[in-house]
Protein backbone atom coordinates (compact mmCIF):
# COMPACT_ATOMS: atom_id res chain seq x y z
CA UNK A 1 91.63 118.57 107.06
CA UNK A 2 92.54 115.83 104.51
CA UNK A 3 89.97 113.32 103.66
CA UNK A 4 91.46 109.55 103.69
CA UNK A 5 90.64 107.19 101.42
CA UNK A 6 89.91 103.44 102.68
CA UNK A 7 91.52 100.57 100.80
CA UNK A 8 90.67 96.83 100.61
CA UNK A 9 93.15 94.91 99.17
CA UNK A 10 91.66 91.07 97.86
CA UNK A 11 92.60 88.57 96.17
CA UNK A 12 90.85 85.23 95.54
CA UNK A 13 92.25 83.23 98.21
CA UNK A 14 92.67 85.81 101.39
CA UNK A 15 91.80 89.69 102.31
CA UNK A 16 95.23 91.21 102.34
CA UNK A 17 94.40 94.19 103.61
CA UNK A 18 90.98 95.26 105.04
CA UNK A 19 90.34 99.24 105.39
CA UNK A 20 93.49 100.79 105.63
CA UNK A 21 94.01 104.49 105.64
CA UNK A 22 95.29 106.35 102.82
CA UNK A 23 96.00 110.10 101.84
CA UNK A 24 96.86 108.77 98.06
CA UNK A 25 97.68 105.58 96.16
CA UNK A 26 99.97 104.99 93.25
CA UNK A 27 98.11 102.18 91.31
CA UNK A 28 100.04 100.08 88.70
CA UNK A 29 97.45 99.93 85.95
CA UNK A 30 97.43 98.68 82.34
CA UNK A 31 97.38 101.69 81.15
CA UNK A 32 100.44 103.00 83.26
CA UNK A 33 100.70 104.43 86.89
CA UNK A 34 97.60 106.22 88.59
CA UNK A 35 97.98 108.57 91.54
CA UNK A 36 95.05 108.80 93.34
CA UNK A 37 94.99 111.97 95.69
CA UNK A 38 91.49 112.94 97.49
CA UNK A 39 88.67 113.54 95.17
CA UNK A 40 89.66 111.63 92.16
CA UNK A 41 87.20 110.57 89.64
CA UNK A 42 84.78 107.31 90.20
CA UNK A 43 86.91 104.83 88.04
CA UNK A 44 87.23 100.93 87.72
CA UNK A 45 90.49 100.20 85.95
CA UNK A 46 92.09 97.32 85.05
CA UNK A 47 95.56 96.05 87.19
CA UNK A 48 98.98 95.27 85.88
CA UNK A 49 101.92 93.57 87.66
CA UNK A 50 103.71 96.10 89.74
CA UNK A 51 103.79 98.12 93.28
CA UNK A 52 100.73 99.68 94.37
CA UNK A 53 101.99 102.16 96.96
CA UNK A 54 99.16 103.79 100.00
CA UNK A 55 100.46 106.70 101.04
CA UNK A 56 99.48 107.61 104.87
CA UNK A 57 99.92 110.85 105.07
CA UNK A 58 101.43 112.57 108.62
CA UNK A 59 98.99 109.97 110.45
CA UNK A 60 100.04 106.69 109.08
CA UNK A 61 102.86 104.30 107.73
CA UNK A 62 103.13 104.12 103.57
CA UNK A 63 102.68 100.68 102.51
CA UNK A 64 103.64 99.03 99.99
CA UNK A 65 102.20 96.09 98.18
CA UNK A 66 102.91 93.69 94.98
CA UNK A 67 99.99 93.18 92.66
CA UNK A 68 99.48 91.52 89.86
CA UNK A 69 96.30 91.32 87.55
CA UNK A 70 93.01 92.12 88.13
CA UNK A 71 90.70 95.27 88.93
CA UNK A 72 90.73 98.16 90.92
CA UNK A 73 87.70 100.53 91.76
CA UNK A 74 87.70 103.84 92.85
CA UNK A 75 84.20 104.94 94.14
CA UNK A 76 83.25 108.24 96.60
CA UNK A 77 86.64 107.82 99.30
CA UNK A 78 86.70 103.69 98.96
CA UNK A 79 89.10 101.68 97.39
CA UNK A 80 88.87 98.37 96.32
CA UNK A 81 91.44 96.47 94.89
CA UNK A 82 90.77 92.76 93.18
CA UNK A 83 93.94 91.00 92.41
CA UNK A 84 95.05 88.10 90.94
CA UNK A 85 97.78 87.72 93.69
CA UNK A 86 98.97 90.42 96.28
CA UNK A 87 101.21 90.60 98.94
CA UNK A 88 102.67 93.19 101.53
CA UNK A 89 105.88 93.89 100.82
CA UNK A 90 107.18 93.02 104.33
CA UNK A 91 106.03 89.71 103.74
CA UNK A 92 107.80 88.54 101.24
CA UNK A 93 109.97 85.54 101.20
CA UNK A 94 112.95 86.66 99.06
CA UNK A 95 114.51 82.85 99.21
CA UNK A 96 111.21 81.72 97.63
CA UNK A 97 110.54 84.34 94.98
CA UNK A 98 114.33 83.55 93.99
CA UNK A 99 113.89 80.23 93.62
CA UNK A 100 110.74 81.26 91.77
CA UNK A 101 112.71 83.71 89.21
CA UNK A 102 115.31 80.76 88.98
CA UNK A 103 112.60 78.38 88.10
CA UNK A 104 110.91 80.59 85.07
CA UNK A 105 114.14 81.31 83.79
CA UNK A 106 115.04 77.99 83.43
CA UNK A 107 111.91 77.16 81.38
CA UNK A 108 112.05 79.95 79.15
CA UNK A 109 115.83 79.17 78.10
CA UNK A 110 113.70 76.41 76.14
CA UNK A 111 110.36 77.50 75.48
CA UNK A 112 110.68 74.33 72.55
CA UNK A 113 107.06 72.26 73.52
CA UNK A 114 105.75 75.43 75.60
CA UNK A 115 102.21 76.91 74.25
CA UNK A 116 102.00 80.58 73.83
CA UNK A 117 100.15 80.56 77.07
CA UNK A 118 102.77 78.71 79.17
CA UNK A 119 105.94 81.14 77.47
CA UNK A 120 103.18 84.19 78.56
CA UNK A 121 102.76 82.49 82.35
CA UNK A 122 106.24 81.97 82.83
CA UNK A 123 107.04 85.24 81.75
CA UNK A 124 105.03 87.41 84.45
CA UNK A 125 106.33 84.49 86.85
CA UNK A 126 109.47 85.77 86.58
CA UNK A 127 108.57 89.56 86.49
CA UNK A 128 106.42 88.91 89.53
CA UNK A 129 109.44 87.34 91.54
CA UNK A 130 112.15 89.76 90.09
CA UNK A 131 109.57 92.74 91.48
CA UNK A 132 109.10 90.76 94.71
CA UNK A 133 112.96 90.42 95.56
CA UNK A 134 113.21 94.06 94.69
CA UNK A 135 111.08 95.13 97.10
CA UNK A 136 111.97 92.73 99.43
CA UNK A 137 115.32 94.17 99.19
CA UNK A 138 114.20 98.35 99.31
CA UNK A 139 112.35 97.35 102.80
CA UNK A 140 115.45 96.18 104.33
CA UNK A 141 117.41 99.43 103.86
């Protein structure tokens, strides 16, 4: 009998995803991808912009979900997941995240009068949408 893991996915503005079941998670981290299968070590780890996948196992539908920045903790079989911004992949607006992409390209073909910290924003603003439209794309095959 496989133990499932519960996952919370938050960010600051809305719940995302409130105890969903999952036989194992693939967890973009800073440090790389995690896969978290049952009885993985008590960890908090820090998030990076990517796909965090929940896998369901025979019972229930993988899910997949865009992240970007923040924390994820790993204690007994909950997981909690605090990010930045997060969405389902099924919900996202591929028009929008294009016009997105568009828009950060455009101001980083003349990053002239940008700080460091606006060139640094507007670069994971366009990594965000580029992953977002990718996705957004891979759901509708």
């Amino acid at each position: 009998m496989m133990k499932y893991y519960t996952v919370d996915i938050l960010t600051p503005s809305k719940i995302i995803a409130k105890g969903i079941p999952a036989e194992s998670l693939l967890i973009p981290t800073v440090r790389g991808q995690i896969n978290v299968l049952e009885n993985h070590t008590h960890i908090v780890t820090k998030l990076s912009t990517g796909v965090l996948t929940v896998f369901g196992g025979p019972d229930y539908a993988d899910r997949n979900f865009i992240v970007s920045s923040g924390v994820c903790k790993i204690l007994e079989n909950k997981i909690t997941v605090l990010a930045n911004t997060a969405e389902e992949s099924t919900d996202v607006n591929v028009e929008r995240a294009k016009l997105s992409l568009q828009n950060a390209e455009e101001k980083l073909k003349n990053t002239e009068g940008l700080s460091i910290e606006e060139v640094d924003e507007y670069v994971q603003k366009a990594e965000r949408a580029r992953l977002r439209i990718q996705l957004a794309e891979f759901n509708r095959r």
